[in-house]
Protein backbone atom coordinates (compact mmCIF):
# COMPACT_ATOMS: atom_id res chain seq x y z
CA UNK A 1 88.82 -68.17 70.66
CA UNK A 2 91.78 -68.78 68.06
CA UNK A 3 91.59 -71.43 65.23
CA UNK A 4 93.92 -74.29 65.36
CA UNK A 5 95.50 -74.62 61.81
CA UNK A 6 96.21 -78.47 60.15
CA UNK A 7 99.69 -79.58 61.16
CA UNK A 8 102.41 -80.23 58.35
CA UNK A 9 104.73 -81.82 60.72
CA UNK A 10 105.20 -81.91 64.54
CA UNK A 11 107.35 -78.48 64.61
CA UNK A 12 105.65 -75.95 61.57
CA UNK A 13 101.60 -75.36 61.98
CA UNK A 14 100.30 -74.34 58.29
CA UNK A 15 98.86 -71.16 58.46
CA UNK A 16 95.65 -70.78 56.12
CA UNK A 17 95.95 -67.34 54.50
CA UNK A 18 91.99 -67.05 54.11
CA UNK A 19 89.46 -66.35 56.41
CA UNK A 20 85.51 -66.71 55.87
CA UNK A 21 82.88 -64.71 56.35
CA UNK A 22 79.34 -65.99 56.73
CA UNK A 23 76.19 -63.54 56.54
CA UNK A 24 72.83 -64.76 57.17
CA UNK A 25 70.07 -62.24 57.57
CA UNK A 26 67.18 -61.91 59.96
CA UNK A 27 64.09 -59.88 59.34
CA UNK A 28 61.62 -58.00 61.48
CA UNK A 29 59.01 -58.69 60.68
CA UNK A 30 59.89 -62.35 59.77
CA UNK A 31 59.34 -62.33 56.55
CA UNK A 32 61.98 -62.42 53.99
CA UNK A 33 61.35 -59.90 51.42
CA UNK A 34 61.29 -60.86 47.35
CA UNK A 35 64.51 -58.03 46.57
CA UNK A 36 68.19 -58.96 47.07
CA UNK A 37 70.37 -57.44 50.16
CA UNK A 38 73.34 -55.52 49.28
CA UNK A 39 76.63 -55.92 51.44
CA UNK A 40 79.45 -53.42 51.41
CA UNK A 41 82.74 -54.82 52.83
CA UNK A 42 85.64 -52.74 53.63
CA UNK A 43 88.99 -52.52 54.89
CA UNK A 44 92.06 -50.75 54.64
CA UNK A 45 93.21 -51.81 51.64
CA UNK A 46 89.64 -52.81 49.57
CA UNK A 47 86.30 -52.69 49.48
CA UNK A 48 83.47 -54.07 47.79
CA UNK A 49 79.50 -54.23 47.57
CA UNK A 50 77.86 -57.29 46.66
CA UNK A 51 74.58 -58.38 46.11
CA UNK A 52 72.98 -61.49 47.86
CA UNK A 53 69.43 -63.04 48.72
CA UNK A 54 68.15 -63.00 51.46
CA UNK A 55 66.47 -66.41 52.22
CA UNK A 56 70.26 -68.15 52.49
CA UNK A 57 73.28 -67.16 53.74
CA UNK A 58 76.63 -65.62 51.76
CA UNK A 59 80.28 -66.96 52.17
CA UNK A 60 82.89 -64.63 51.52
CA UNK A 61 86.41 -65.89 51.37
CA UNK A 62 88.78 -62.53 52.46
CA UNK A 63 91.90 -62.23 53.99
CA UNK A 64 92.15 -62.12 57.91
CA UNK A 65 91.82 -58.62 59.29
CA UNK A 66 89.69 -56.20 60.32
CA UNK A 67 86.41 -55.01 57.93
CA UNK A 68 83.31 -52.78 58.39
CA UNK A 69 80.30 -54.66 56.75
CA UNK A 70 77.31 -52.70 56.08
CA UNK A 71 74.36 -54.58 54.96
CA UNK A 72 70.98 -52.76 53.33
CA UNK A 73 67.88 -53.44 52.22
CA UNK A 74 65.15 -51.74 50.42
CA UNK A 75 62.43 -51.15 53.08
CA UNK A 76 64.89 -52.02 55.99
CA UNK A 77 67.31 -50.04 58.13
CA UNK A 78 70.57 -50.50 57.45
CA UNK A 79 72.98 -52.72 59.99
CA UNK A 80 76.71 -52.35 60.21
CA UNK A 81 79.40 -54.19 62.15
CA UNK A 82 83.09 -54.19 62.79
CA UNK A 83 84.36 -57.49 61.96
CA UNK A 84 87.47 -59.04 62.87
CA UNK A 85 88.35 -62.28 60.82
CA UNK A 86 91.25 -64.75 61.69
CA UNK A 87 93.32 -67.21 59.74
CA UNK A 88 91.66 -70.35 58.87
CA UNK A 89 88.61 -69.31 60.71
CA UNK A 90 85.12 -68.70 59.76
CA UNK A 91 83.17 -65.19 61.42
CA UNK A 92 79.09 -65.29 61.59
CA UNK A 93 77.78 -61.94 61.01
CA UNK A 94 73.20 -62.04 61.06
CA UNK A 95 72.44 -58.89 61.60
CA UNK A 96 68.41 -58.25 62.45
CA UNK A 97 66.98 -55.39 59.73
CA UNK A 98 64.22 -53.97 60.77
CA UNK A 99 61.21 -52.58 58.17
CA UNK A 100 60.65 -49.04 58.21
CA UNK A 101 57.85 -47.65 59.77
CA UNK A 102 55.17 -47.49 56.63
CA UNK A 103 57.01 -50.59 54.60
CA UNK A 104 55.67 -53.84 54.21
């Protein structure tokens, strides 16, 4: 599915040169856990980890292309994904961590 920049005029589309990435996390067990999720975001040309909570979901604004997002949590397995993002579009990455056998 492709994302249909604004029109300027009737013969030039404007092309966004941002994409977004949206992470909201899921927990099993349901229960959203009191320490902050870090996400690692890569690509060829950067990376980055970043810190976020868990009860609400994190926008990152990055430049379209492909990205491996890793997400972690202490007491949870970790969850990555290859994500592809696209001009003037907006990717939803909620990855499901699981607790560790023994964690509450």
């Amino acid at each position: 599915m492709a994302c249909v920049a604004a029109v300027a005029d009737s013969t030039r589309p404007r092309v966004p040169l941002t994409a977004a990435l949206l992470i909201a996390l899921r927990h099993e067990p349901p229960k959203t856990p009191a320490s902050e999720a870090s996400v690692r975001i890569e690509s060829e040309t950067s990376r980055s980890t970043v810190k976020i909570d868990p009860g609400s979901p994190a926008r990152f604004e990055l430049s379209p292309g492909l990205y491996d997002v890793r997400v972690s949590q202490e007491g949870y397995g970790n969850v990555t994904a290859r994500v592809t993002l696209a001009a003037g579009c907006t990717a939803t990455f909620s990855p499901l961590l699981r607790g560790r056998a023994g964690q509450k």
